[in-house]
C-alpha atoms as a PDB file:
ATOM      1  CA  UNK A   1      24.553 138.278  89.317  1.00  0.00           C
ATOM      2  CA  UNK A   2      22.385 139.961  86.040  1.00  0.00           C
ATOM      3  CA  UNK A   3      24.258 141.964  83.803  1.00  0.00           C
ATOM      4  CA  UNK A   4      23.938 145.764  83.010  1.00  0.00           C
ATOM      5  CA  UNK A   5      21.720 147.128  80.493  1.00  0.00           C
ATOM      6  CA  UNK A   6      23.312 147.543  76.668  1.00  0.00           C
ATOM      7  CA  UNK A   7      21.727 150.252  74.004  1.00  0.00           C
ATOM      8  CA  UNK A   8      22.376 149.407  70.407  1.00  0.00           C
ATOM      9  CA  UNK A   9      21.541 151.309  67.710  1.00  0.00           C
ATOM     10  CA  UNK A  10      21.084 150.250  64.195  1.00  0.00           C
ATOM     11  CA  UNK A  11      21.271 146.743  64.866  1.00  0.00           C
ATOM     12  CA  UNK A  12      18.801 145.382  62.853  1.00  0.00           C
ATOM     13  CA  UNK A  13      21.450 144.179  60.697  1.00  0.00           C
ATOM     14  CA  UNK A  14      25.639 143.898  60.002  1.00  0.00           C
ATOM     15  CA  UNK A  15      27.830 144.898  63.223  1.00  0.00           C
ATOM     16  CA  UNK A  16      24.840 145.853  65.015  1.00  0.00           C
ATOM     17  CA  UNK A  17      23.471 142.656  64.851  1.00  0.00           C
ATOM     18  CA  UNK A  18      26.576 140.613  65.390  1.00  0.00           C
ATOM     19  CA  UNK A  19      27.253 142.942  68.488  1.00  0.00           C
ATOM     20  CA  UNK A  20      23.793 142.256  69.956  1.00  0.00           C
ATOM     21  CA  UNK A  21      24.208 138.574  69.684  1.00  0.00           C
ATOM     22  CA  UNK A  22      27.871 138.866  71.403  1.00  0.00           C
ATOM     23  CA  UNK A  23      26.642 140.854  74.136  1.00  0.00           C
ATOM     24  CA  UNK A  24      23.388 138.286  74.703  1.00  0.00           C
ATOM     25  CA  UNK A  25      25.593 135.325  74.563  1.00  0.00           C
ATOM     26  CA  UNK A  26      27.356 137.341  77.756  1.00  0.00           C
ATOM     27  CA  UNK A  27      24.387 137.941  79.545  1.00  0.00           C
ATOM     28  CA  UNK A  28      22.996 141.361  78.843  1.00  0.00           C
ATOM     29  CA  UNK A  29      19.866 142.352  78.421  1.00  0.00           C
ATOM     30  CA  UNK A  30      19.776 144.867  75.192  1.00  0.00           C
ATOM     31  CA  UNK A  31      17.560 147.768  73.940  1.00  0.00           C
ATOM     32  CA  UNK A  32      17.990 147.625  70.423  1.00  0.00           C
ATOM     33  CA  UNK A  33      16.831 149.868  68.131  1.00  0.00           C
ATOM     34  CA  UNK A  34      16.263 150.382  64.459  1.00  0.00           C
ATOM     35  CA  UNK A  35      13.822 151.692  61.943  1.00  0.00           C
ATOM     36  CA  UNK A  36      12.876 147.764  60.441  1.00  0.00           C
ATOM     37  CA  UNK A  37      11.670 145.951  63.824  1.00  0.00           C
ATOM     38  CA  UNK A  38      10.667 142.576  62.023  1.00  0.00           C
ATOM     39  CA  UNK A  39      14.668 142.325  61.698  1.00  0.00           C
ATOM     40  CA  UNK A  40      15.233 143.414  65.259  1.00  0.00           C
ATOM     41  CA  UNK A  41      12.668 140.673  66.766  1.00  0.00           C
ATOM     42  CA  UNK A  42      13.578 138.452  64.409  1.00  0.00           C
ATOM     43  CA  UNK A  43      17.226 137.824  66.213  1.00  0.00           C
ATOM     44  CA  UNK A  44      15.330 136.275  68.979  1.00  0.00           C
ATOM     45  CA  UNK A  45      17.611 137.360  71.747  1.00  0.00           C
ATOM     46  CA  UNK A  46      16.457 136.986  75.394  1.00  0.00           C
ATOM     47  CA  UNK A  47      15.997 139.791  77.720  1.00  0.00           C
ATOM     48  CA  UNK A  48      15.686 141.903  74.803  1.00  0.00           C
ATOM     49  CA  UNK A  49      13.704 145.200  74.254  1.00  0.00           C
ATOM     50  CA  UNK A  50      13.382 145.996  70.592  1.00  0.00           C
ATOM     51  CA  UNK A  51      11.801 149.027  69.203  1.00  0.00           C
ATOM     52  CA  UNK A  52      11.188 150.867  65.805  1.00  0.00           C
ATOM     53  CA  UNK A  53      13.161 154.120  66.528  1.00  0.00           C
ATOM     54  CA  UNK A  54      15.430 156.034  63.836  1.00  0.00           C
ATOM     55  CA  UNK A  55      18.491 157.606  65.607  1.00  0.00           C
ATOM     56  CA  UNK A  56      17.109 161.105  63.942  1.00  0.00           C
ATOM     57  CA  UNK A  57      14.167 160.727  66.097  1.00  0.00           C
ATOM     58  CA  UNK A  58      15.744 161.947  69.718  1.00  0.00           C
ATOM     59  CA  UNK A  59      12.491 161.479  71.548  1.00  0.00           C
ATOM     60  CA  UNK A  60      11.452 158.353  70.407  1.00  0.00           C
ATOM     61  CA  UNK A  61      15.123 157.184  71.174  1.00  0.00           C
ATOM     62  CA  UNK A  62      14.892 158.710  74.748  1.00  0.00           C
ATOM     63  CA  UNK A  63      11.512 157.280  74.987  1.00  0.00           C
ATOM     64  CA  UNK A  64      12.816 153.870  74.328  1.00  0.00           C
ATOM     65  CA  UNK A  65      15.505 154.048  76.641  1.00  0.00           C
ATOM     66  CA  UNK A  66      13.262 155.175  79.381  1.00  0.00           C
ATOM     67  CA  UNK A  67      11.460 151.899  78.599  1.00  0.00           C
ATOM     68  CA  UNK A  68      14.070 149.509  78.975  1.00  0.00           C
ATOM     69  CA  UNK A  69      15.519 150.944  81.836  1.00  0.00           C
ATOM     70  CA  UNK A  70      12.331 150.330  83.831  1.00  0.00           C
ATOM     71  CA  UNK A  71      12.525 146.822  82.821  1.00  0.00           C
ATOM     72  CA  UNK A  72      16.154 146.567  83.070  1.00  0.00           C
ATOM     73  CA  UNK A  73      18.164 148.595  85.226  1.00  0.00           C
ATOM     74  CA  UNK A  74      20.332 151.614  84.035  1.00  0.00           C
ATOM     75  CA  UNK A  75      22.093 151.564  80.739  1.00  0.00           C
ATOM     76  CA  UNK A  76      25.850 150.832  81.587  1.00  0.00           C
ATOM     77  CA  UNK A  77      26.984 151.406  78.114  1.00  0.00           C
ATOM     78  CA  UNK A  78      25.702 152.482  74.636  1.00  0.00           C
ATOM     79  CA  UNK A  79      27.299 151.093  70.888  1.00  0.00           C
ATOM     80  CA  UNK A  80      26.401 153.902  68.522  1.00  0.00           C
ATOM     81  CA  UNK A  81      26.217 151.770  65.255  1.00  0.00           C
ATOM     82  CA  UNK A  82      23.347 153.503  63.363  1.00  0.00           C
ATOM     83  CA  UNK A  83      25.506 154.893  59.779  1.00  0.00           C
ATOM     84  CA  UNK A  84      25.089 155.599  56.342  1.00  0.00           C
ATOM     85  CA  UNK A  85      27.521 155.651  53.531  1.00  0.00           C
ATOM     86  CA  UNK A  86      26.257 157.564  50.587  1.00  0.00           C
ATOM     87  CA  UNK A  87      28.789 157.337  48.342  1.00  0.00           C
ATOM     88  CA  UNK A  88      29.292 160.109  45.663  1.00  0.00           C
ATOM     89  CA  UNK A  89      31.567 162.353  43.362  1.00  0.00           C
ATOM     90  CA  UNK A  90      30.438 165.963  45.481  1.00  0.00           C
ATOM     91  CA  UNK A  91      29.847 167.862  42.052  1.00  0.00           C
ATOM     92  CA  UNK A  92      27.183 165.057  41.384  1.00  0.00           C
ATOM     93  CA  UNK A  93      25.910 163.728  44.345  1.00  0.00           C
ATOM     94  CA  UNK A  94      22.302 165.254  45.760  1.00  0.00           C
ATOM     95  CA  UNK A  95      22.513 167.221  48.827  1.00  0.00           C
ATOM     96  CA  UNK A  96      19.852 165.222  50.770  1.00  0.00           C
ATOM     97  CA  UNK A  97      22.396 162.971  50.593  1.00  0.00           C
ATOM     98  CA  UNK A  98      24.857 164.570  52.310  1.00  0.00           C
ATOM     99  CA  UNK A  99      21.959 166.254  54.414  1.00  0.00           C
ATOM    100  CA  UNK A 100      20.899 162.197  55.549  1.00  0.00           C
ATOM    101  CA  UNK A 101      24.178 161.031  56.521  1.00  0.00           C
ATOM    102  CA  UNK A 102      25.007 164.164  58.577  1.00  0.00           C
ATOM    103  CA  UNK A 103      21.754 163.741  60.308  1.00  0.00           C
ATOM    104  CA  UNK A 104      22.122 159.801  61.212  1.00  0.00           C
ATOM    105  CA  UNK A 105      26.045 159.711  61.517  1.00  0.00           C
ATOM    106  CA  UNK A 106      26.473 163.073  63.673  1.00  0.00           C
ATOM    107  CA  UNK A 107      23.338 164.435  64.927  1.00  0.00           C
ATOM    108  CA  UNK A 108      21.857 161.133  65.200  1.00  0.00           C
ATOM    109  CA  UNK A 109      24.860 159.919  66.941  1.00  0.00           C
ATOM    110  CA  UNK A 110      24.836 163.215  69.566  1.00  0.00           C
ATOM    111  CA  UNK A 111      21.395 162.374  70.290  1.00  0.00           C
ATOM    112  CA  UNK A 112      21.559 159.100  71.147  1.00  0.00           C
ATOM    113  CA  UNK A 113      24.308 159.700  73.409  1.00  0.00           C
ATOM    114  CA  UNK A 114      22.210 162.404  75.031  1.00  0.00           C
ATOM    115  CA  UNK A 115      19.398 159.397  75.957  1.00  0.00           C
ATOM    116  CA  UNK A 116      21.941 157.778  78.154  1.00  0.00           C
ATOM    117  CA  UNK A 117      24.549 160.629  79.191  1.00  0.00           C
ATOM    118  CA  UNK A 118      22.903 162.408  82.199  1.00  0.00           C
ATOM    119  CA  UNK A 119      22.486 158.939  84.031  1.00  0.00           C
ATOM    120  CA  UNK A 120      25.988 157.947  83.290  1.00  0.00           C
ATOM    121  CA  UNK A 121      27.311 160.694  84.814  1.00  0.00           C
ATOM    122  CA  UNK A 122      25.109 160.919  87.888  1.00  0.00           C
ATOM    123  CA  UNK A 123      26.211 157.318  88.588  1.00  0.00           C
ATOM    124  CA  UNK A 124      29.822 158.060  88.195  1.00  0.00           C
ATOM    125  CA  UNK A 125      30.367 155.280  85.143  1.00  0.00           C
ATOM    126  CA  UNK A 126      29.393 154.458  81.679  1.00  0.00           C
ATOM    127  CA  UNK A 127      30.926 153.269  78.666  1.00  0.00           C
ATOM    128  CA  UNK A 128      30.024 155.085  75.021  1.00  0.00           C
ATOM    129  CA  UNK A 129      31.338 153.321  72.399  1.00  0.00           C
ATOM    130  CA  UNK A 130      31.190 155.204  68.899  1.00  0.00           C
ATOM    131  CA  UNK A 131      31.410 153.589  65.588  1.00  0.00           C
ATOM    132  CA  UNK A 132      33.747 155.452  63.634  1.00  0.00           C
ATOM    133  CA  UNK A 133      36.021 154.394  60.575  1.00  0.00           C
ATOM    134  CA  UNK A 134      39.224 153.941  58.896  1.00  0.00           C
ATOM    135  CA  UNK A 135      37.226 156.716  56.769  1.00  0.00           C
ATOM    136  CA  UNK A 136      37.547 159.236  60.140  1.00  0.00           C
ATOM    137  CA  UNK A 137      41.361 159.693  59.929  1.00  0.00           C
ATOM    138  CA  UNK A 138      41.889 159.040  56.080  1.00  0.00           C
ATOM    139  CA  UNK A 139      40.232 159.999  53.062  1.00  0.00           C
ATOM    140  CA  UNK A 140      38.870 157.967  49.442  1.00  0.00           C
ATOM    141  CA  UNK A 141      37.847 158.856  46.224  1.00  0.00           C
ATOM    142  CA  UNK A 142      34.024 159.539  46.394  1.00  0.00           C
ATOM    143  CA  UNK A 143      33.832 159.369  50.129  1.00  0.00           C
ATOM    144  CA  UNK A 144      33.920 163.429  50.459  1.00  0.00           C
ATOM    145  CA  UNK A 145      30.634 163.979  52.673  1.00  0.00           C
ATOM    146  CA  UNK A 146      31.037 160.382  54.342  1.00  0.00           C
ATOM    147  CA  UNK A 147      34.618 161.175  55.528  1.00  0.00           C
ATOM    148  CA  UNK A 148      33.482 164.228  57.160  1.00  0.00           C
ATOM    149  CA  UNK A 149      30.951 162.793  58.803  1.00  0.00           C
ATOM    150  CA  UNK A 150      33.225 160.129  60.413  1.00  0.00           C
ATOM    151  CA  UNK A 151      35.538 162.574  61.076  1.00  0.00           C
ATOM    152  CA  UNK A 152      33.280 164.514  62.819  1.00  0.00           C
ATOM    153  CA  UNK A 153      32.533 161.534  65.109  1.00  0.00           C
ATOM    154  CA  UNK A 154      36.588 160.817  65.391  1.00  0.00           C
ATOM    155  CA  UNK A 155      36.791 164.509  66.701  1.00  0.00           C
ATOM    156  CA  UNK A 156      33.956 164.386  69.374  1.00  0.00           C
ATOM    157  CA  UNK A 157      34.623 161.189  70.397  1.00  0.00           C
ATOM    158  CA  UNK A 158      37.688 162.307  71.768  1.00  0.00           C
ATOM    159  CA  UNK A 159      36.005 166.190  72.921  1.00  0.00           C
ATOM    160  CA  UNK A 160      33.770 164.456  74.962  1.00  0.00           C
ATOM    161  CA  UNK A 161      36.081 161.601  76.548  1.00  0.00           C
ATOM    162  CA  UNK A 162      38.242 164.524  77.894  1.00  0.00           C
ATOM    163  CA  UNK A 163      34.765 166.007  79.040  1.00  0.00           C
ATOM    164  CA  UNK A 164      33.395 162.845  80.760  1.00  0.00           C
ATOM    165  CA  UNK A 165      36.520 161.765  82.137  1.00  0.00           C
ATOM    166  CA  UNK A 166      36.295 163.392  85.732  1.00  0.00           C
ATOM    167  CA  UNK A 167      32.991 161.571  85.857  1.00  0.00           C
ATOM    168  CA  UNK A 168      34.358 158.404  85.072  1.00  0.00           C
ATOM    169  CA  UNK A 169      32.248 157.758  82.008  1.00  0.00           C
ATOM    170  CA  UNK A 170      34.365 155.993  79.023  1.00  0.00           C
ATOM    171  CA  UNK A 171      34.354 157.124  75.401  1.00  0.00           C
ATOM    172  CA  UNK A 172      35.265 154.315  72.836  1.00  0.00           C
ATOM    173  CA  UNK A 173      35.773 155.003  69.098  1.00  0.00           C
ATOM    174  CA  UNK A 174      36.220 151.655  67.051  1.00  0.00           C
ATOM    175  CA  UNK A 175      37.558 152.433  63.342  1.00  0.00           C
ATOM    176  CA  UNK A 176      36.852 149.795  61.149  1.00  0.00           C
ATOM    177  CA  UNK A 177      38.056 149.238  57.286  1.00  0.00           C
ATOM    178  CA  UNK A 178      35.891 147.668  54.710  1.00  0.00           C
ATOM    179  CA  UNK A 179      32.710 145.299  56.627  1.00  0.00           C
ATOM    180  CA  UNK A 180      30.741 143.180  54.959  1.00  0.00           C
ATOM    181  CA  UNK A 181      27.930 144.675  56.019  1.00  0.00           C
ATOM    182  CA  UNK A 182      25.069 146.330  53.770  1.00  0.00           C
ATOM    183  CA  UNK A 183      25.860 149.670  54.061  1.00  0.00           C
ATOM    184  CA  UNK A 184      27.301 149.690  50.727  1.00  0.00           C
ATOM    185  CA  UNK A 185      23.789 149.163  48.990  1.00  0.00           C
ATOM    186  CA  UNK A 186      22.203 152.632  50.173  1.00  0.00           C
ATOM    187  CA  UNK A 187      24.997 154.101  47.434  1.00  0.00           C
ATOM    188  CA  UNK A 188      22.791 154.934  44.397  1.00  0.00           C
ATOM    189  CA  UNK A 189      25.980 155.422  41.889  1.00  0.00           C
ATOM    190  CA  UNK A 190      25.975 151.449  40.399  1.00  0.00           C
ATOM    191  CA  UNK A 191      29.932 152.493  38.834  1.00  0.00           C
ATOM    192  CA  UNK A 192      30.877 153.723  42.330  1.00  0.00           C
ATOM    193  CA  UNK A 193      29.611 150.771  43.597  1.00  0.00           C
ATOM    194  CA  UNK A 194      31.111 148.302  41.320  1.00  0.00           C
ATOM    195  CA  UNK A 195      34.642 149.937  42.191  1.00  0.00           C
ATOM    196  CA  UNK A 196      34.024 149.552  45.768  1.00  0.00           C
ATOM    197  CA  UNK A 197      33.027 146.168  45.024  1.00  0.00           C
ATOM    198  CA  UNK A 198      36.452 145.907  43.062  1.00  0.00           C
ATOM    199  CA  UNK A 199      38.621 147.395  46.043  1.00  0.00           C
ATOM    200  CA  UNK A 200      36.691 145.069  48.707  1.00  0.00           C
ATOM    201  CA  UNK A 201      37.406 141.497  46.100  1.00  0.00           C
ATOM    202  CA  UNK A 202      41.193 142.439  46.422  1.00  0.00           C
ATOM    203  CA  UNK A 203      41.765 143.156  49.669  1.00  0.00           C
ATOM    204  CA  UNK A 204      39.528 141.156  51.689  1.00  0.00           C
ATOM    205  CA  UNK A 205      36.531 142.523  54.042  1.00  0.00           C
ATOM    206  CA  UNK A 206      36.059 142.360  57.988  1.00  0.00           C
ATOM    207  CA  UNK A 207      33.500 139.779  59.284  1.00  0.00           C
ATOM    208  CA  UNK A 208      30.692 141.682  61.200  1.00  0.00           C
ATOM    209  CA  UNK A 209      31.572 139.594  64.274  1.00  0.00           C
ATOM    210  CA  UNK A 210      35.173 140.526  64.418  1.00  0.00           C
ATOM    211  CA  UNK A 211      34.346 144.279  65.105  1.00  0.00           C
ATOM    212  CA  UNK A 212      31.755 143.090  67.587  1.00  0.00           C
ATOM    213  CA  UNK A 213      34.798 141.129  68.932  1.00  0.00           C
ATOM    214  CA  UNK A 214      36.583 144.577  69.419  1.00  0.00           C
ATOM    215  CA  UNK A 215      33.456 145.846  70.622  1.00  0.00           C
ATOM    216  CA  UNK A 216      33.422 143.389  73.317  1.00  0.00           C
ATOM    217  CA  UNK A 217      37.435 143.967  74.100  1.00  0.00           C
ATOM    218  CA  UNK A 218      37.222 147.745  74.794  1.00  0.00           C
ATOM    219  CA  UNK A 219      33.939 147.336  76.908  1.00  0.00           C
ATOM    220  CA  UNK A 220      34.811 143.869  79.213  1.00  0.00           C
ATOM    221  CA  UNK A 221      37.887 146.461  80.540  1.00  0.00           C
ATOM    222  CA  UNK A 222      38.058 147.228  84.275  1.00  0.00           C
ATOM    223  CA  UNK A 223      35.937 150.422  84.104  1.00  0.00           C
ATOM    224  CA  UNK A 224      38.834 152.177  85.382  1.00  0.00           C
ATOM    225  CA  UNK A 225      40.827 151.504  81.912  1.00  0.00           C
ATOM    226  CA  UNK A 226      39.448 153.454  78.282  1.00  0.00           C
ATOM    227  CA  UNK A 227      40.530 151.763  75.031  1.00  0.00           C
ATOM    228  CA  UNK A 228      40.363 154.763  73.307  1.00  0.00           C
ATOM    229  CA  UNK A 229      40.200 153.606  70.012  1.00  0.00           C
ATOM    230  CA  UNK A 230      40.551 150.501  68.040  1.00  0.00           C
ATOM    231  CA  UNK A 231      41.417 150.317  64.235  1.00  0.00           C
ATOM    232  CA  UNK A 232      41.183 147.516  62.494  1.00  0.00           C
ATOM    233  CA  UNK A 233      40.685 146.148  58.950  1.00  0.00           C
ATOM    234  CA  UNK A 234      40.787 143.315  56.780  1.00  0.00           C
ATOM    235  CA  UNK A 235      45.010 142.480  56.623  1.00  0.00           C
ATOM    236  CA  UNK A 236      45.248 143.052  52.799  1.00  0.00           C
ATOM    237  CA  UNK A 237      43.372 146.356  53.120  1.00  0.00           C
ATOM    238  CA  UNK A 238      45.906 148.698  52.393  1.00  0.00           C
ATOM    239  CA  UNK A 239      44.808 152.201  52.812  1.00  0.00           C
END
């Protein structure tokens, strides 16, 4: 019996990635989408639509959904991975900054879930999985605009799992700590970086494949059971 359909977004590299070749190794077929397609195709994956779409781009995402759904079935669950971290002191840092990761990590994020909602709901199941952070229910120095945008997704996350509940659609917020991903390198502040550097060396850093592990968890449940959220970090992280 073929699996369901899987979106990912932003998985052209780091937890996207690793969570696209978990879910192939289990039998999915995959839409995955990200603005550099060389490193989308490049993962090789079978049963695999990948196209060049940036999460800010609702249309092309719907378009691309609309796409792999012809060739695959309905989507049965989406992993809303697309982020940026933009690290920066908020007397210093440029407000396109704050302006990009607002648009990638929240509207981005809305939108995406907007490609796949109506369907999930007319079918009566679904499972939304959200990328969120240990950022989305703490706060660190020079993280001001990046907190808020992963506490924005903490807070809808759970808005809309009370909304979709009596439509038996899942909402699934997984919280990591420091990844070794590289979502650091879009920081422009090197000192900022260095310290985060410094933080990461002492306590240890989260394999991309062990939040794709959690991924995996929370979505192989009976549809009838929502993890709500999963935190997890690195054991010697300590905030």
């Amino acid at each position: 019996m073929s699996k369901p359909l899987i979106v990912i977004t932003g998985a052209s590299s780091g937890i996207g990635a690793a969570t696209a070749r978990l879910l192939s190794a289990h039998g999915h077929p995959l839409l995955l989408l990200a603005r550099r397609l060389d490193r989308l195709t490049a993962l090789g994956l079978p049963e695999t639509l990948c196209r060049q779409a940036d999460v800010t781009d609702p249309a092309a995402v719907a378009e691309a959904v609309r796409e792999a759904e012809a060739l695959h079935g309905p989507v049965d669950a989406i992993v809303n991975n697309a982020g940026v971290m933009l690290l920066g002191k908020l007397a210093d840092q440029p407000a396109a900054e704050w302006e990009r990761m607002f648009e990638v990590n929240v509207t981005g994020l809305l939108g995406a879930i907007r490609a796949v909602l109506p369907g999930m709901v007319e079918r009566g199941r679904g499972t939304i999985v959200n990328l969120g952070s240990v950022a989305g229910r703490k706060t660190f120095p020079d993280h001001t605009a990046y907190v808020g945008t992963k506490f924005a997704v903490h807070a809808m996350s759970e808005n809309l799992r009370e909304e979709l509940a009596p439509h038996g659609v899942r909402v699934v917020t997984i919280a990591p700590g420091a990844v070794d991903t590289e979502l650091l390198s879009h920081t422009s502040s090197e000192s900022i970086k260095a310290g985060y550097r410094e933080f990461t060396k002492a306590s240890g850093m989260l394999a991309p494949e062990s939040v794709a592990e959690a991924i995996l968890y929370a979505y192989q449940q009976p549809q009838g059971v929502n993890i709500r959220e999963i935190v997890l970090a690195a054991t010697g992280q300590q905030p």
